[in-house]
Structure formats: structure tokens, C-alpha cells
Protein backbone atom coordinates (compact mmCIF):
# COMPACT_ATOMS: atom_id res chain seq x y z
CA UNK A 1 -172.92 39.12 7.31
CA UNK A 2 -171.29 36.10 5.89
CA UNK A 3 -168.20 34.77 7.91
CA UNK A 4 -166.41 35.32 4.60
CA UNK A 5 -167.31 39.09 4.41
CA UNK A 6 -166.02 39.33 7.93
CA UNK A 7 -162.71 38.06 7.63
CA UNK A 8 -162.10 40.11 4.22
CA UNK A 9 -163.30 42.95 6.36
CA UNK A 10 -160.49 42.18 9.24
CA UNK A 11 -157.86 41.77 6.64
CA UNK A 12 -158.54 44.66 4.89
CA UNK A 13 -158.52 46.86 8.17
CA UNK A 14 -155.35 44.84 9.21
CA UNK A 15 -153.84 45.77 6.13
CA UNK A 16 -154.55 49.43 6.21
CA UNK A 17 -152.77 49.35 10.22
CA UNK A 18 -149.39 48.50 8.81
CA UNK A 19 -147.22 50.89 8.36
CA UNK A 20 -143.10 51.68 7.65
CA UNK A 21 -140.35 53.33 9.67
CA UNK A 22 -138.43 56.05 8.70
CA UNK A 23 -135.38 55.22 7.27
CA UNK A 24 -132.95 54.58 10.59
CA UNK A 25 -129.71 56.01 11.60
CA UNK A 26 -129.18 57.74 8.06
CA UNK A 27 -125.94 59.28 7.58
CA UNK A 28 -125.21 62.90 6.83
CA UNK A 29 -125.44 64.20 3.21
CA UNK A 30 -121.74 63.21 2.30
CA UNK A 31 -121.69 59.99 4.19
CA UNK A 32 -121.99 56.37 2.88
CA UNK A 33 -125.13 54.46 3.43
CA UNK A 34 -122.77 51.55 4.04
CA UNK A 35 -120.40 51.96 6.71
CA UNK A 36 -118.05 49.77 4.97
CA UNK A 37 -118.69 51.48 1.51
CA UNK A 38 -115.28 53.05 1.29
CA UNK A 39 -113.34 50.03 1.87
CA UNK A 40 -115.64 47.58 0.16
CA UNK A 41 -114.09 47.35 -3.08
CA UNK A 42 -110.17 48.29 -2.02
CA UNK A 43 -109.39 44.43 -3.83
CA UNK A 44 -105.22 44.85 -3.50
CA UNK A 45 -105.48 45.81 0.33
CA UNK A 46 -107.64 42.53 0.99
CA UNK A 47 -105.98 39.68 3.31
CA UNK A 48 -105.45 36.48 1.41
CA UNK A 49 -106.89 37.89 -1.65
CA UNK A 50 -104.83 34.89 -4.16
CA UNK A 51 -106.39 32.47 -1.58
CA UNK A 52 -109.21 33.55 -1.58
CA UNK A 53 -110.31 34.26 -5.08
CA UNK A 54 -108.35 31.13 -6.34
CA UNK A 55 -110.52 29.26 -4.09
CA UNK A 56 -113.53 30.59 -5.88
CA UNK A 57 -112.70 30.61 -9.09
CA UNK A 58 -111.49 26.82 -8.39
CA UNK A 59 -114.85 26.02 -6.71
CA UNK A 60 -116.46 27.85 -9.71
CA UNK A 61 -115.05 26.13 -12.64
CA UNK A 62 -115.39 22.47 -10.68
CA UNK A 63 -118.97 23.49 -10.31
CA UNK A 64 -119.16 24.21 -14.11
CA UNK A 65 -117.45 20.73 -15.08
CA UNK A 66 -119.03 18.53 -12.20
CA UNK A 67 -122.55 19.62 -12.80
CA UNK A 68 -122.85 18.28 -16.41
CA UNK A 69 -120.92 15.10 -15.55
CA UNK A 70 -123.28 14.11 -13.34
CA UNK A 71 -126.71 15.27 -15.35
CA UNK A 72 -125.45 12.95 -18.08
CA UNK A 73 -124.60 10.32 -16.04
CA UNK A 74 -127.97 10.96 -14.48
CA UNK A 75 -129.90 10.71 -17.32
CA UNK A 76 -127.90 7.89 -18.62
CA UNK A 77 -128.91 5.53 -15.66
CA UNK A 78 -132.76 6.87 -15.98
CA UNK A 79 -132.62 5.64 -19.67
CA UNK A 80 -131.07 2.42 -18.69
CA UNK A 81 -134.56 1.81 -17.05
């Protein structure tokens, strides 16, 4: 047997010995699967929400002007040669 043949032989069997977990700690039939889940969403009851999403949008939007800035001015110095 080829060394090829062997090694797709030892994969193969390799492959075939894997195998998954049940799913662990699952919750009852009314519970979340998140443990967070209830409170994940509660947006008016989060700490520093204004900070917080005005730092993101701010990052955002600077992203969004900064970006094609500096891809023109990129491609401006590449044409420049």
C-alpha cells in the first residue's frame, strides 16, 4: 500500500472518531439559553447609555468620513508615481 493510501486511510478513521457533546447545562423548558437574555436588551436601564452610544455613533460616523479621506489621498499619492 502506497504511503498515500495510508495516510487517507488514518484520516478517514480519525475522522469517523470525532464526535460532539450533548448540549451542556441546558436550561429548563421556560428558561433562557442566555443567562443574560432577559436583561440583554433593557436599553433605558443601561449605565452610561448617552456615553456610551454617543461614543459609537461618534466613532462610527468618523470611521465613515476618515476612511474615504484617506483612500483618495491614497490613491492620489500612488498616481503621483
Amino acid at each position: 500500500m502506497s504511503g498515500a493510501a495510508k495516510v487517507a486511510r488514518t484520516a478517514s478513521r480519525a475522522v469517523r472518531s470525532f464526535t460532539s457533546s450533548s448540549k451542556a447545562a441546558s436550561g429548563g423548558h421556560h428558561e433562557p439559553d442566555y443567562v443574560h437574555a432577559p436583561s440583554m436588551y433593557n436599553l433605558p436601564a443601561m449605565k452610561n447609555r448617552k456615553l456610551k452610544f454617543g461614543l459609537s455613533v461618534g466613532g462610527v460616523v468618523a470611521l465613515g468620513i476618515a476612511l474615504p479621506v484617506i483612500a483618495c489621498q491614497w490613491q492620489q499619492i500612488r498616481a503621483r508615481g
